[in-house]
C-alpha atoms as a PDB file:
ATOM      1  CA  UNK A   1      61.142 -51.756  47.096  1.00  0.00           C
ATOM      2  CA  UNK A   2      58.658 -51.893  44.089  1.00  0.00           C
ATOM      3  CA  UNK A   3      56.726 -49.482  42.849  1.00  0.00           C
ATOM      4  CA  UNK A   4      53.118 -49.506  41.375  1.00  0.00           C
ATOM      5  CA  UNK A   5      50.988 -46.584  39.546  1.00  0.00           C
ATOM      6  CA  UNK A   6      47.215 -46.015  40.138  1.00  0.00           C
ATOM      7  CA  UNK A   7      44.878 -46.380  37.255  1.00  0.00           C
ATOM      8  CA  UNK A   8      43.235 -42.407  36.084  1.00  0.00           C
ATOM      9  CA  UNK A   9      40.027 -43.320  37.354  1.00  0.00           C
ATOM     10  CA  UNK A  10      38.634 -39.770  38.756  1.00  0.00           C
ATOM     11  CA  UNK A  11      36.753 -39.244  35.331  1.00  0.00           C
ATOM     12  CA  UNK A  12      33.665 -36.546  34.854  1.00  0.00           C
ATOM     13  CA  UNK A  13      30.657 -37.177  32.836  1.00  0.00           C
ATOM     14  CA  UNK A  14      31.904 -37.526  28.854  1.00  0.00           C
ATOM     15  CA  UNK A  15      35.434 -36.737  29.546  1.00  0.00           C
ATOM     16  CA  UNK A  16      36.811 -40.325  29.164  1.00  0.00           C
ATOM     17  CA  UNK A  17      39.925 -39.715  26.751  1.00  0.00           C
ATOM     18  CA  UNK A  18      40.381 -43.261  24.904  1.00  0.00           C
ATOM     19  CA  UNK A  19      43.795 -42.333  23.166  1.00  0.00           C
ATOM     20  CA  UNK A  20      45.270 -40.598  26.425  1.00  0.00           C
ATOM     21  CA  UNK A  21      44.270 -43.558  28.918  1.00  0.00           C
ATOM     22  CA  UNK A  22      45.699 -46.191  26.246  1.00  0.00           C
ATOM     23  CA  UNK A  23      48.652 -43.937  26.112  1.00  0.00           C
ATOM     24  CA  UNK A  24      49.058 -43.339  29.819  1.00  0.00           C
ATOM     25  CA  UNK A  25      49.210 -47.126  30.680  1.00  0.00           C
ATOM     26  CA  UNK A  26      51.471 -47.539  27.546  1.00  0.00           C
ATOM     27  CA  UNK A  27      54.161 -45.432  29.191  1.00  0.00           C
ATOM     28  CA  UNK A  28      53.367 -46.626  32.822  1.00  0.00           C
ATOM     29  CA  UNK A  29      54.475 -50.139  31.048  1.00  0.00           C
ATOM     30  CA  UNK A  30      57.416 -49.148  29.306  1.00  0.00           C
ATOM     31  CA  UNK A  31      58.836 -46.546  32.574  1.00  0.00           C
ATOM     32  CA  UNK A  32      58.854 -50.180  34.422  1.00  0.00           C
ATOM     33  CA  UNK A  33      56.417 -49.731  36.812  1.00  0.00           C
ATOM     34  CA  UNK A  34      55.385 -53.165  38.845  1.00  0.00           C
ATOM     35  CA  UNK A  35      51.877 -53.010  38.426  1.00  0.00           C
ATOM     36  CA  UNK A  36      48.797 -50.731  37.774  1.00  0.00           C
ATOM     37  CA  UNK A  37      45.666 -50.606  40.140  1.00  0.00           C
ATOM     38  CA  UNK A  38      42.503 -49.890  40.661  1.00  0.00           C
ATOM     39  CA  UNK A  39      39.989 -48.872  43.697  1.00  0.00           C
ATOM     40  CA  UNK A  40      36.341 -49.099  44.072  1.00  0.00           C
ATOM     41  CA  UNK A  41      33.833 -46.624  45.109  1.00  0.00           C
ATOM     42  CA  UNK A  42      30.376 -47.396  44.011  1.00  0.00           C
ATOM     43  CA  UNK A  43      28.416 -44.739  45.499  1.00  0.00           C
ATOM     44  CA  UNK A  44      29.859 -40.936  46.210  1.00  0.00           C
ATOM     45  CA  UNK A  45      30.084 -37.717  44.978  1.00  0.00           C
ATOM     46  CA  UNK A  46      33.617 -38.180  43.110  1.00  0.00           C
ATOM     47  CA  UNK A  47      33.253 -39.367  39.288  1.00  0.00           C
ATOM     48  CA  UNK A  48      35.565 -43.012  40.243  1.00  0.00           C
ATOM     49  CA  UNK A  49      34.894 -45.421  37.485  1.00  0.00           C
ATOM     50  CA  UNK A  50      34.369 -48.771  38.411  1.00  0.00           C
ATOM     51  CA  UNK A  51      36.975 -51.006  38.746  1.00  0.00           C
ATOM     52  CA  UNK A  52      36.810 -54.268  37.139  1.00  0.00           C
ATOM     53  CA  UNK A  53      35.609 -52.329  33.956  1.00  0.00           C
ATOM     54  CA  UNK A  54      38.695 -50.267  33.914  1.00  0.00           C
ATOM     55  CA  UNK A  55      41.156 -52.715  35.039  1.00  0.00           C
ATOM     56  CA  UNK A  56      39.965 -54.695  31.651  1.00  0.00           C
ATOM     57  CA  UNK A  57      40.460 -51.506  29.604  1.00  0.00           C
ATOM     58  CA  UNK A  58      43.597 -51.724  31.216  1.00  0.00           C
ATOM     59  CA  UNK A  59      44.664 -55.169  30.979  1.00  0.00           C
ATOM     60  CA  UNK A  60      44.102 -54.580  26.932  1.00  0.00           C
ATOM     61  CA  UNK A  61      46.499 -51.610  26.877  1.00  0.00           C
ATOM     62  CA  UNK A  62      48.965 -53.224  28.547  1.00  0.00           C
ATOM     63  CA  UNK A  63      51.174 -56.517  27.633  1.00  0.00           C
ATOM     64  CA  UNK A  64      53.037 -57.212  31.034  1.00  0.00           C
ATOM     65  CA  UNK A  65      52.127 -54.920  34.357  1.00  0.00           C
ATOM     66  CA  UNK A  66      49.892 -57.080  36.539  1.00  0.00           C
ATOM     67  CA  UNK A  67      46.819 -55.156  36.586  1.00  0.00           C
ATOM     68  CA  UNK A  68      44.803 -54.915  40.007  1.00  0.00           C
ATOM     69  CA  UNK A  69      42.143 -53.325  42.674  1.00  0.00           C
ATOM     70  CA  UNK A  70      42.577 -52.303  46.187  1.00  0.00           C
ATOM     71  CA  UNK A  71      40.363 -53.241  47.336  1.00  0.00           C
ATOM     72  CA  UNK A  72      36.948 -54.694  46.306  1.00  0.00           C
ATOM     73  CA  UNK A  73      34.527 -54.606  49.120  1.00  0.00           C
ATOM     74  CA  UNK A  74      33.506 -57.594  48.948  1.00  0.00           C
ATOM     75  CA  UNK A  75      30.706 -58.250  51.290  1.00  0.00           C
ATOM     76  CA  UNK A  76      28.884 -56.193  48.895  1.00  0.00           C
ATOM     77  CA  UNK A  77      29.044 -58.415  45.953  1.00  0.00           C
ATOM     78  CA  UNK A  78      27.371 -61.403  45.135  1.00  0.00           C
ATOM     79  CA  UNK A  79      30.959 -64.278  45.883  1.00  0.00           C
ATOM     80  CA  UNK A  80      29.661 -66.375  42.489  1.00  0.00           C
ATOM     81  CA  UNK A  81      29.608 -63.240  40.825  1.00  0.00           C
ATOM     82  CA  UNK A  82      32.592 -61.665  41.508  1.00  0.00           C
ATOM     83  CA  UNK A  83      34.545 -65.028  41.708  1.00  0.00           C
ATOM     84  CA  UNK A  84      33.652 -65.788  37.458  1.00  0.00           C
ATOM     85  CA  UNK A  85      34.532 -61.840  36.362  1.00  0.00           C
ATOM     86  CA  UNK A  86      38.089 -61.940  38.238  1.00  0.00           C
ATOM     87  CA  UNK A  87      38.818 -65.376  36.596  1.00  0.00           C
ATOM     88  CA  UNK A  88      37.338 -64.243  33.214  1.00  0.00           C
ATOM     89  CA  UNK A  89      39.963 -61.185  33.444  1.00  0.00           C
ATOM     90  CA  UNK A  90      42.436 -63.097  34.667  1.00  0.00           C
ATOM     91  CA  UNK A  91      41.955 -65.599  32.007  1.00  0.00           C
ATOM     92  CA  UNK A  92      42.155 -62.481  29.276  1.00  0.00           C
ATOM     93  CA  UNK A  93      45.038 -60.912  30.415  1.00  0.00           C
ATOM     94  CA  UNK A  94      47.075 -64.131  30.755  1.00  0.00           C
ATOM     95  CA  UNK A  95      47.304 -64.443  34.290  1.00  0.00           C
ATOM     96  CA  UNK A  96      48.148 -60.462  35.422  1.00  0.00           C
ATOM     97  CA  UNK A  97      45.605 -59.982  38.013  1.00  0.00           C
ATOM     98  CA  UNK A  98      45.855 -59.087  41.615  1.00  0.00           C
ATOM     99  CA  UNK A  99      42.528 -59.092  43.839  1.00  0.00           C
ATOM    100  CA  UNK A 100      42.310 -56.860  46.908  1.00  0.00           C
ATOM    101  CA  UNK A 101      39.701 -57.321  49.397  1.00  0.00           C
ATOM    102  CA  UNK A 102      38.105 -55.461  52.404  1.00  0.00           C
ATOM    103  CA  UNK A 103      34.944 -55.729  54.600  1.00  0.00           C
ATOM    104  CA  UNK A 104      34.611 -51.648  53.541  1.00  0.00           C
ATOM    105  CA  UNK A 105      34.177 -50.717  57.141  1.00  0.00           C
ATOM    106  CA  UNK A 106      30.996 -49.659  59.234  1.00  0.00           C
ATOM    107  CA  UNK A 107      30.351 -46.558  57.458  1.00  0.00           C
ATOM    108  CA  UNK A 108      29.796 -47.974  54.201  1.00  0.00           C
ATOM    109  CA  UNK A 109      26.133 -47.570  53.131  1.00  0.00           C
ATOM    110  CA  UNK A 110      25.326 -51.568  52.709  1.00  0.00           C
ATOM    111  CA  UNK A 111      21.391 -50.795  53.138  1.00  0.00           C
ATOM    112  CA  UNK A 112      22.121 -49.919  49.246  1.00  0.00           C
ATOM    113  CA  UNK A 113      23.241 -53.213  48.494  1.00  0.00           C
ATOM    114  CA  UNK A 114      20.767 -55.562  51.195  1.00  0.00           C
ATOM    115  CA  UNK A 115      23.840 -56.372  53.199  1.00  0.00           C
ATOM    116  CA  UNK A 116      23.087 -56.256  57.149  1.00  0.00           C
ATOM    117  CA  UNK A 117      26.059 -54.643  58.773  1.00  0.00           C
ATOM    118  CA  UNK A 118      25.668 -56.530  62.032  1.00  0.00           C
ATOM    119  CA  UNK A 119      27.282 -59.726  59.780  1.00  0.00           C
ATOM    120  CA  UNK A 120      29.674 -57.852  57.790  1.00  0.00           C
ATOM    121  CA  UNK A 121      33.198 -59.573  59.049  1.00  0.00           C
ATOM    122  CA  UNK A 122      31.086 -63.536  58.714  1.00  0.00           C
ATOM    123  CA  UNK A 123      29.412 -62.489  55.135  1.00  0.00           C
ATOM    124  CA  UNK A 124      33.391 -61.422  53.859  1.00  0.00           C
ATOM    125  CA  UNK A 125      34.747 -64.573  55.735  1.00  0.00           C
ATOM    126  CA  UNK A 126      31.964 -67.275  53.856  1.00  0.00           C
ATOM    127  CA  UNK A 127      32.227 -65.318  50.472  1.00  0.00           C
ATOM    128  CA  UNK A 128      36.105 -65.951  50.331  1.00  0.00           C
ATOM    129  CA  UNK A 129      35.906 -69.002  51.416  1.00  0.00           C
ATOM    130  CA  UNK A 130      33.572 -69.371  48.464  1.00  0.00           C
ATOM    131  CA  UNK A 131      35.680 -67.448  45.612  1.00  0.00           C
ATOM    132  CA  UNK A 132      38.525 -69.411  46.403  1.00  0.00           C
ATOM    133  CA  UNK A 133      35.971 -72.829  46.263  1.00  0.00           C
ATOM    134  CA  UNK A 134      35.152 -71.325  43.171  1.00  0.00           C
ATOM    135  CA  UNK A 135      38.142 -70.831  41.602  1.00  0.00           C
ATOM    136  CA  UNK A 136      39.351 -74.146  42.700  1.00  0.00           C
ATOM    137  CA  UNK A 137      36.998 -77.133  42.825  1.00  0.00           C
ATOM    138  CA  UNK A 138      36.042 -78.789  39.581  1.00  0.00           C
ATOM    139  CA  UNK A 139      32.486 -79.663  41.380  1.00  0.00           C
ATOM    140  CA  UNK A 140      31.186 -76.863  44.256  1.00  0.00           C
ATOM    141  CA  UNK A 141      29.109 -78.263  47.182  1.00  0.00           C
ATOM    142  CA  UNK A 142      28.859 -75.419  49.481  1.00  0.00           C
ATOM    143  CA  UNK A 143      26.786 -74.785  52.804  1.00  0.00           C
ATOM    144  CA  UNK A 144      27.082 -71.799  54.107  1.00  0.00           C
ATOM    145  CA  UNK A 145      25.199 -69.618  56.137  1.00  0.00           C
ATOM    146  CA  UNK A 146      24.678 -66.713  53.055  1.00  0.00           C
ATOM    147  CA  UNK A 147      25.095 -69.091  49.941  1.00  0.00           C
ATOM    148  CA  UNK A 148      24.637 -72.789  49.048  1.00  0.00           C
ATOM    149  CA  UNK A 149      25.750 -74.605  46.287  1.00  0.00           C
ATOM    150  CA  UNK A 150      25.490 -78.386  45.729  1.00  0.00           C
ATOM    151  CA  UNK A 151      27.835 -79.838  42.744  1.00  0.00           C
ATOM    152  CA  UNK A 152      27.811 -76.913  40.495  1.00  0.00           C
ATOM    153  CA  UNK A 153      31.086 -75.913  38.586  1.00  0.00           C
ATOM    154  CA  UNK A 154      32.715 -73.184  37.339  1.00  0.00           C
ATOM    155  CA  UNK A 155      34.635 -72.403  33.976  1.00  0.00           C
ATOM    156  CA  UNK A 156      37.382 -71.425  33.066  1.00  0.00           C
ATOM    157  CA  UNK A 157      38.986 -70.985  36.345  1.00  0.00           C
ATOM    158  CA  UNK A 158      41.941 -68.205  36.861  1.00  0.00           C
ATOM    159  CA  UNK A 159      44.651 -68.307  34.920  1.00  0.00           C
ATOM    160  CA  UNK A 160      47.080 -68.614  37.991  1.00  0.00           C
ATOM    161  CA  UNK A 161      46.372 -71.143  39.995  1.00  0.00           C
ATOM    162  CA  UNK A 162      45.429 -71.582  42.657  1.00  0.00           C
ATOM    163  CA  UNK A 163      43.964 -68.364  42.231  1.00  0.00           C
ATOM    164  CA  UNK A 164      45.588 -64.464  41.895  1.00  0.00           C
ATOM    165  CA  UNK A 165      47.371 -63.144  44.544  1.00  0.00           C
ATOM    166  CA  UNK A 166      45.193 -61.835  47.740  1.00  0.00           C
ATOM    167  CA  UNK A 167      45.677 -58.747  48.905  1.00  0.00           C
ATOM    168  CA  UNK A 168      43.574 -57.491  52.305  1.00  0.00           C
ATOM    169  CA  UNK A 169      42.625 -54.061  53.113  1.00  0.00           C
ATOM    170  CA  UNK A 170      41.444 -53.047  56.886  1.00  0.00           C
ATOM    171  CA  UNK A 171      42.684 -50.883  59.692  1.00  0.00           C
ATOM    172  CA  UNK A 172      41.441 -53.162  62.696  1.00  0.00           C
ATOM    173  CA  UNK A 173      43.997 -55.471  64.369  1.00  0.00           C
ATOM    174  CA  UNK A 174      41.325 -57.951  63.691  1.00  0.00           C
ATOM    175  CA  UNK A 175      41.608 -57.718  60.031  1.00  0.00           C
ATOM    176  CA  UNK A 176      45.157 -57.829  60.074  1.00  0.00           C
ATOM    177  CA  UNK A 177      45.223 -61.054  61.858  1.00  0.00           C
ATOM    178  CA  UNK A 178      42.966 -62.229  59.282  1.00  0.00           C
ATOM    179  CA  UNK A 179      45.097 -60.638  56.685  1.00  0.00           C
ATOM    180  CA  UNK A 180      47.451 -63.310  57.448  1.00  0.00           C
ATOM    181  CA  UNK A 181      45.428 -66.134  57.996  1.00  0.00           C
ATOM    182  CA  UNK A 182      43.976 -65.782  54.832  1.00  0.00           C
ATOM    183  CA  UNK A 183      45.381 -63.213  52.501  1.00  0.00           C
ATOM    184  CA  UNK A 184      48.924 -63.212  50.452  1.00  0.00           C
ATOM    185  CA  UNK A 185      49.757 -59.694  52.004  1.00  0.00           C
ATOM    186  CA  UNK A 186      48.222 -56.417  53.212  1.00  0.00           C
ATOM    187  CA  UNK A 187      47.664 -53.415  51.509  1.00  0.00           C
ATOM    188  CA  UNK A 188      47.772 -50.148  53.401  1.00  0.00           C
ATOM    189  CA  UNK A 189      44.790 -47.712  52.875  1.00  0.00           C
ATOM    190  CA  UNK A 190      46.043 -44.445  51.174  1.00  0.00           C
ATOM    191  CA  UNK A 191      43.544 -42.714  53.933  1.00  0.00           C
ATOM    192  CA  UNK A 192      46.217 -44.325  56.632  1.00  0.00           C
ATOM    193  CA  UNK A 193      48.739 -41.979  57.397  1.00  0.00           C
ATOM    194  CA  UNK A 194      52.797 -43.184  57.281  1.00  0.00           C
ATOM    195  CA  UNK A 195      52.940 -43.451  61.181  1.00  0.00           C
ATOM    196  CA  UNK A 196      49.385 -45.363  61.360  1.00  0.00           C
ATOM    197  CA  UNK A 197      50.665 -47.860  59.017  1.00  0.00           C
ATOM    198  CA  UNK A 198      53.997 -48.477  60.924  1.00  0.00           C
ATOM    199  CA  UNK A 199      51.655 -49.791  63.823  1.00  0.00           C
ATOM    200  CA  UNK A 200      49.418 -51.818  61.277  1.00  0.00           C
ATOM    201  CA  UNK A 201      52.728 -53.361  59.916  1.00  0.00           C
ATOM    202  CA  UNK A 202      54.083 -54.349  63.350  1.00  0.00           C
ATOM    203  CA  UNK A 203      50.697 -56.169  64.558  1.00  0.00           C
ATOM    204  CA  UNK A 204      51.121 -58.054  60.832  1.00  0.00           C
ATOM    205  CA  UNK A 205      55.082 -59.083  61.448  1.00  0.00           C
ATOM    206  CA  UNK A 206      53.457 -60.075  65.109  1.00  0.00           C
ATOM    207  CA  UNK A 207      50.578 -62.318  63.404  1.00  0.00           C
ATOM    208  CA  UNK A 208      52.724 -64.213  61.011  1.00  0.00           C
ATOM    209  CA  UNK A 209      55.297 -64.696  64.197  1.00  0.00           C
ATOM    210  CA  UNK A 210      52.357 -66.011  65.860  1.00  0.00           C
ATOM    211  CA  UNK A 211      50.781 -68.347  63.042  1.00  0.00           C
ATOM    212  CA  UNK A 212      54.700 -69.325  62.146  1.00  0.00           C
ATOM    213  CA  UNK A 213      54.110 -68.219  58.432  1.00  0.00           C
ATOM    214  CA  UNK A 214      57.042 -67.407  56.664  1.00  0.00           C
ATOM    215  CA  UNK A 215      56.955 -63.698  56.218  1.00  0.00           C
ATOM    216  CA  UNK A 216      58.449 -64.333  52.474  1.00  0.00           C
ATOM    217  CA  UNK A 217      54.993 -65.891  51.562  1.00  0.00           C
ATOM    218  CA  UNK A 218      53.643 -62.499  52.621  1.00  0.00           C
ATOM    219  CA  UNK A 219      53.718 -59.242  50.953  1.00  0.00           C
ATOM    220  CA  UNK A 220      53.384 -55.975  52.405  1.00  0.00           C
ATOM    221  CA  UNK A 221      51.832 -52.803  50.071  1.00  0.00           C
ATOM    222  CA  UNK A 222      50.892 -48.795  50.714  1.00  0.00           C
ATOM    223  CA  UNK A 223      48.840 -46.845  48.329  1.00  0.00           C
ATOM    224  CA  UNK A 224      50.591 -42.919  48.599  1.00  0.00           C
ATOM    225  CA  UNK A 225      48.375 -40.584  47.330  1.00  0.00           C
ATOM    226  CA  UNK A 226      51.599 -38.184  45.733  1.00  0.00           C
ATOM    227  CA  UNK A 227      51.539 -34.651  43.848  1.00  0.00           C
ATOM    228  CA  UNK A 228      55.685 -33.660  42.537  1.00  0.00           C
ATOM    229  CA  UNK A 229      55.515 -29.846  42.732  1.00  0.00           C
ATOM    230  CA  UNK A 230      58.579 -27.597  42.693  1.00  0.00           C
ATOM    231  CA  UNK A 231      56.117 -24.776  44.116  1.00  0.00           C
ATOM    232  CA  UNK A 232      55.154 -27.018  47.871  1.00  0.00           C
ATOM    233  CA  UNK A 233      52.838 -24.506  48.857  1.00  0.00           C
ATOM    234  CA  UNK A 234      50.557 -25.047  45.400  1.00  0.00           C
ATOM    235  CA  UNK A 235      51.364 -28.390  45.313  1.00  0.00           C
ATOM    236  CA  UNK A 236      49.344 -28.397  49.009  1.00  0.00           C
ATOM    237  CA  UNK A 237      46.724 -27.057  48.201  1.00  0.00           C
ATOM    238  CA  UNK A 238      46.019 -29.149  45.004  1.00  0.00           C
ATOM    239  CA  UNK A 239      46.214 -32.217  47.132  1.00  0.00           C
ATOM    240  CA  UNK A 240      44.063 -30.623  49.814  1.00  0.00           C
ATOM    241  CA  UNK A 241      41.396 -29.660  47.404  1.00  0.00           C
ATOM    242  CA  UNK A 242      41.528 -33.163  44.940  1.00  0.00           C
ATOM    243  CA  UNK A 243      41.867 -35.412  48.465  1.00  0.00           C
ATOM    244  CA  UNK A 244      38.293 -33.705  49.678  1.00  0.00           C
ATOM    245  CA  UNK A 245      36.974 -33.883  46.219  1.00  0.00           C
ATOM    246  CA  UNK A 246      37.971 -38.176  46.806  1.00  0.00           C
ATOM    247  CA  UNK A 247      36.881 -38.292  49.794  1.00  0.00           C
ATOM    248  CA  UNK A 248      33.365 -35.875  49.614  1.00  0.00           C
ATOM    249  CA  UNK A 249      34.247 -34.018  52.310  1.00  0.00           C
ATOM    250  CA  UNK A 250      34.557 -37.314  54.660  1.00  0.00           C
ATOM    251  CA  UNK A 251      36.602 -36.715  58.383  1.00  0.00           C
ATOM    252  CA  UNK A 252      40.161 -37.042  58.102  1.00  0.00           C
ATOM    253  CA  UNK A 253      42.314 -36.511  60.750  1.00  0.00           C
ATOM    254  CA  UNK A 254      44.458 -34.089  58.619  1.00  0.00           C
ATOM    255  CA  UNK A 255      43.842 -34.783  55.234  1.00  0.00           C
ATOM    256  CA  UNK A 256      47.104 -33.695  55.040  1.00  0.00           C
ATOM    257  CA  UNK A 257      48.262 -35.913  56.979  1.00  0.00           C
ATOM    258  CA  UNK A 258      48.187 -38.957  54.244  1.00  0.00           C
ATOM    259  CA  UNK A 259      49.633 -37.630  51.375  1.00  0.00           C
ATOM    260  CA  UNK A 260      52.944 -36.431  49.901  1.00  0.00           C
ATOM    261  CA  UNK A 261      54.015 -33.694  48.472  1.00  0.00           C
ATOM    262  CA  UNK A 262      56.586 -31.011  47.265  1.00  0.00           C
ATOM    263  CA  UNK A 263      59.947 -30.662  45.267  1.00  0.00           C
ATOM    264  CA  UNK A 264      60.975 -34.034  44.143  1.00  0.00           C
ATOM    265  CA  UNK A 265      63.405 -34.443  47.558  1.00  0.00           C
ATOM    266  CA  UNK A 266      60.545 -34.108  49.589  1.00  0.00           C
ATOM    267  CA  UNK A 267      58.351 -36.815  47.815  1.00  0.00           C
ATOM    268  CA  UNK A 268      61.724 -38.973  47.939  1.00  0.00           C
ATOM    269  CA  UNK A 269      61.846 -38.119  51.838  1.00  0.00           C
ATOM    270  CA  UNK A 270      58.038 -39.289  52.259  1.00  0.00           C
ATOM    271  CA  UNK A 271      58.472 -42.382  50.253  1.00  0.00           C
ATOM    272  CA  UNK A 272      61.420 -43.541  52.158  1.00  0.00           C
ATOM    273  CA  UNK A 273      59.381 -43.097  55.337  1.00  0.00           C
ATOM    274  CA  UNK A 274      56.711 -45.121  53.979  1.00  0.00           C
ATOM    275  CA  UNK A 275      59.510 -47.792  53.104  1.00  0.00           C
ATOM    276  CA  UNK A 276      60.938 -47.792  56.594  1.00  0.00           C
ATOM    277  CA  UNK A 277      57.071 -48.357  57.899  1.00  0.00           C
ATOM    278  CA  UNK A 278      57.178 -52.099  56.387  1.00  0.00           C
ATOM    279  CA  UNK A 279      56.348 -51.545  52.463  1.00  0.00           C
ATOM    280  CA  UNK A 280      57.567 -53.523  49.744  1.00  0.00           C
ATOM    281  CA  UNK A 281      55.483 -52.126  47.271  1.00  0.00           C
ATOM    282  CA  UNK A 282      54.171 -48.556  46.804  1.00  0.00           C
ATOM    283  CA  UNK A 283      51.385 -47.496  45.004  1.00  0.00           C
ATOM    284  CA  UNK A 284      51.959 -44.087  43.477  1.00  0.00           C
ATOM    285  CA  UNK A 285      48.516 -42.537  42.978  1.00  0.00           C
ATOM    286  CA  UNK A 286      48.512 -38.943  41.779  1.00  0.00           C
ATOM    287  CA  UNK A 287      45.066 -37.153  41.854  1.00  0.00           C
ATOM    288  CA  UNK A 288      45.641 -34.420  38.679  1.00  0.00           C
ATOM    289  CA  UNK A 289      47.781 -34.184  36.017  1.00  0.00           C
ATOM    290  CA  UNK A 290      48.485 -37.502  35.849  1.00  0.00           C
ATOM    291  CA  UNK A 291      50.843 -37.958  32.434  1.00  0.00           C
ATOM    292  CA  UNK A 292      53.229 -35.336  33.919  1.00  0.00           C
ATOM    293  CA  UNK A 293      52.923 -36.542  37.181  1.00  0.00           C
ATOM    294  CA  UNK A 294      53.817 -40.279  35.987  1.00  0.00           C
ATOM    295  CA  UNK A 295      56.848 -38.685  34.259  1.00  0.00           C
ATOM    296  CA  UNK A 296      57.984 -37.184  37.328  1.00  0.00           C
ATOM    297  CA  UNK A 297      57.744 -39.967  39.554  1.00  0.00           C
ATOM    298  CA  UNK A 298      59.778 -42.243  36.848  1.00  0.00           C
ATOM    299  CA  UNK A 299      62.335 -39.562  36.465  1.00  0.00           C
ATOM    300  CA  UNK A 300      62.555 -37.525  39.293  1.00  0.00           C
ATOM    301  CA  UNK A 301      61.626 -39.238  42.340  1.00  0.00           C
ATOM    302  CA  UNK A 302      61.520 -43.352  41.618  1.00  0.00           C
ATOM    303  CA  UNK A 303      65.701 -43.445  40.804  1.00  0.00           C
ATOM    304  CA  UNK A 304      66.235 -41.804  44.338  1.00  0.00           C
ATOM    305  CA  UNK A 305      64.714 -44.722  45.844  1.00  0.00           C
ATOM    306  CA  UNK A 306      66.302 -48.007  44.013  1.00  0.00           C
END
C-alpha cells in the first residue's frame, strides 16, 4: 500500500500563504509521500481553489511526487482545452502528472457550463476519446458528435507517453465497467464510505475478469478524508463541521460515515479497512491543520501500515 497527501486547497479570500504552501509540499516530498492531489469544485460555497492552477504551484514546489486531480469533470470542459493544459503541465513538471476523470454526476449544475445532462455519459465518452487523440496523433481528424477536427495538431504533447496515467471517478456499476475499459485504475470518491467502496472494488475485479485485463495494468485508489486527534470526541466534531463546510450542507448518508478519525490506532484501524476494501493507494486528505496533521500521518499513523 501507497500513500498520497491532498493538496491545502480549502483557501478563504486573501489567505493564500505562499511560504507555508511551498513549505507544506516541501515536507510532503521529503516524508515520502507517493503523490500529491488535487480536486475540483468550480461552483459552491467552500473557498476550493482550482485545480490545474494549484497542481502547477505544486508541481514547482516539488522535484519528484507526481502531482495530480481527482477528478476533473470533464464533460464540463472544452476536450481541446483541457487536453493542451494537462500536456503543458505535464511537459513542465517532467512527466509527474496524473489525470482523474468523472462525468460529475446528475446533480452537478451543467446549465452553468451549456452542457445538456441528458448526454452527459456520450459527451465524457467523445471528449476522451479526443484528449487521448490529442495527446497522441501528430495530425487530428476527428468527427464526433460534440467536436470536429480535420488535420489539426497539437504541441508539445505529454511528457509520458502515451499520455499520464488515467484515473476514473464514479459510483455507478456503469462507470466502473468503463473504468476499465478505458481508464488505468479507479479512484474511490472520499464521499464513498469504506463498505460502499468494497462493493465498487468487487464489480471492478469482476470487469477486468470479464474484459481479461490483467489486473496489474490496473490500479486501484481511495481518497480518506482523515483528522489524528488524541481527544476522538473533538476530533468528531471538527470533521463533522469542516466535511459540511466541503460539502455545503449536501445529503450524506452519515457524513460521518466517510471519514476517519481519532487517536492515531484508530486512524491506523480505518486505514487498514480501507486497504482490505481493494486500495493500493490512499489519499490522505486532512480538512484543518494541515502541517500538523501531515506530521502525524508520516509519524504516527503511515509506519503502522507498511
Amino acid at each position: 500500500m501507497r500513500f498520497a497527501i491532498a493538496i491545502p486547497q480549502l483557501v478563504g479570500d486573501g489567505e493564500f500563504d505562499p511560504p507555508a504552501f511551498r513549505a507544506h509540499l516541501a515536507r510532503a516530498e521529503a516524508l515520502g509521500f507517493d503523490s500529491a492531489w488535487t480536486q475540483e469544485g468550480v461552483l459552491g460555497s467552500a473557498p476550493v481553489l482550482d485545480p490545474l492552477a494549484t497542481m502547477t504551484y505544486a508541481a514547482a514546489c516539488t522535484e519528484r511526487m507526481r502531482i495530480g486531480c481527482v477528478v476533473f469533470v470533464s464533460p464540463l470542459h472544452s476536450p481541446v482545452h483541457l487536453a493542451k493544459s494537462i500536456a503543458t503541465l505535464d511537459q513542465l513538471s517532467r512527466g509527474r502528472v496524473e489525470v482523474g476523470i468523472g462525468t460529475g454526476g446528475r446533480s452537478s449544475m451543467f446549465s452553468a457550463f451549456g452542457v445538456d445532462p441528458n448526454v452527459l455519459v456520450g459527451r465524457f465518452n467523445e471528449g476522451l476519446r479526443l484528449m487521448k487523440a490529442c495527446w497522441t496523433e501528430p495530425r487530428i481528424t476527428f468527427d464526433g458528435r460534440f467536436w470536429q477536427l480535420d488535420g489539426a495538431a497539437m504541441e508539445p504533447k505529454p511528457f509520458q507517453k502515451p499520455h499520464p496515467p488515467i484515473w476514473f471517478g464514479g459510483n455507478h456499476p456503469n462507470a466502473l465497467r468503463r473504468a476499465v475499459r478505458h481508464g488505468d485504475g479507479f479512484f474511490g470518491a472520499g464521499a464513498t464510505t469504506t463498505e460502499r467502496f468494497a462493493g465498487q472494488v468487487r464489480i471492478v475485479r469482476e470487469a477486468l475478469a470479464e474484459q481479461r485485463r490483467d489486473p496489474g495494468s490496473f490500479r486501484v485508489a481511495k481518497r480518506v478524508y482523515i483528522c489524528v486527534d488524541d481527544d476522538a470526541a473533538r476530533g468528531r466534531a471538527r470533521m463533522a463541521a469542516a466535511l459540511n463546510r466541503l460539502y455545503g450542507g449536501r445529503d450524506l448518508p452519515d457524513i460521518l460515515s466517510v471519514a476517519v478519525y481519532g487517536p492515531p490506532d484508530a486512524c491506523v484501524a480505518g486505514l487498514r479497512d480501507v486497504a482490505e476494501a481493494g486500495a493500493e493507494l490512499v489519499l490522505l486528505n486532512p480538512l484543518f491543520d494541515d502541517a500538523e496533521q501531515l506530521e502525524r500521518l508520516a509519524t504516527e499513523v503511515v509506519p503502522q501500515l507498511s
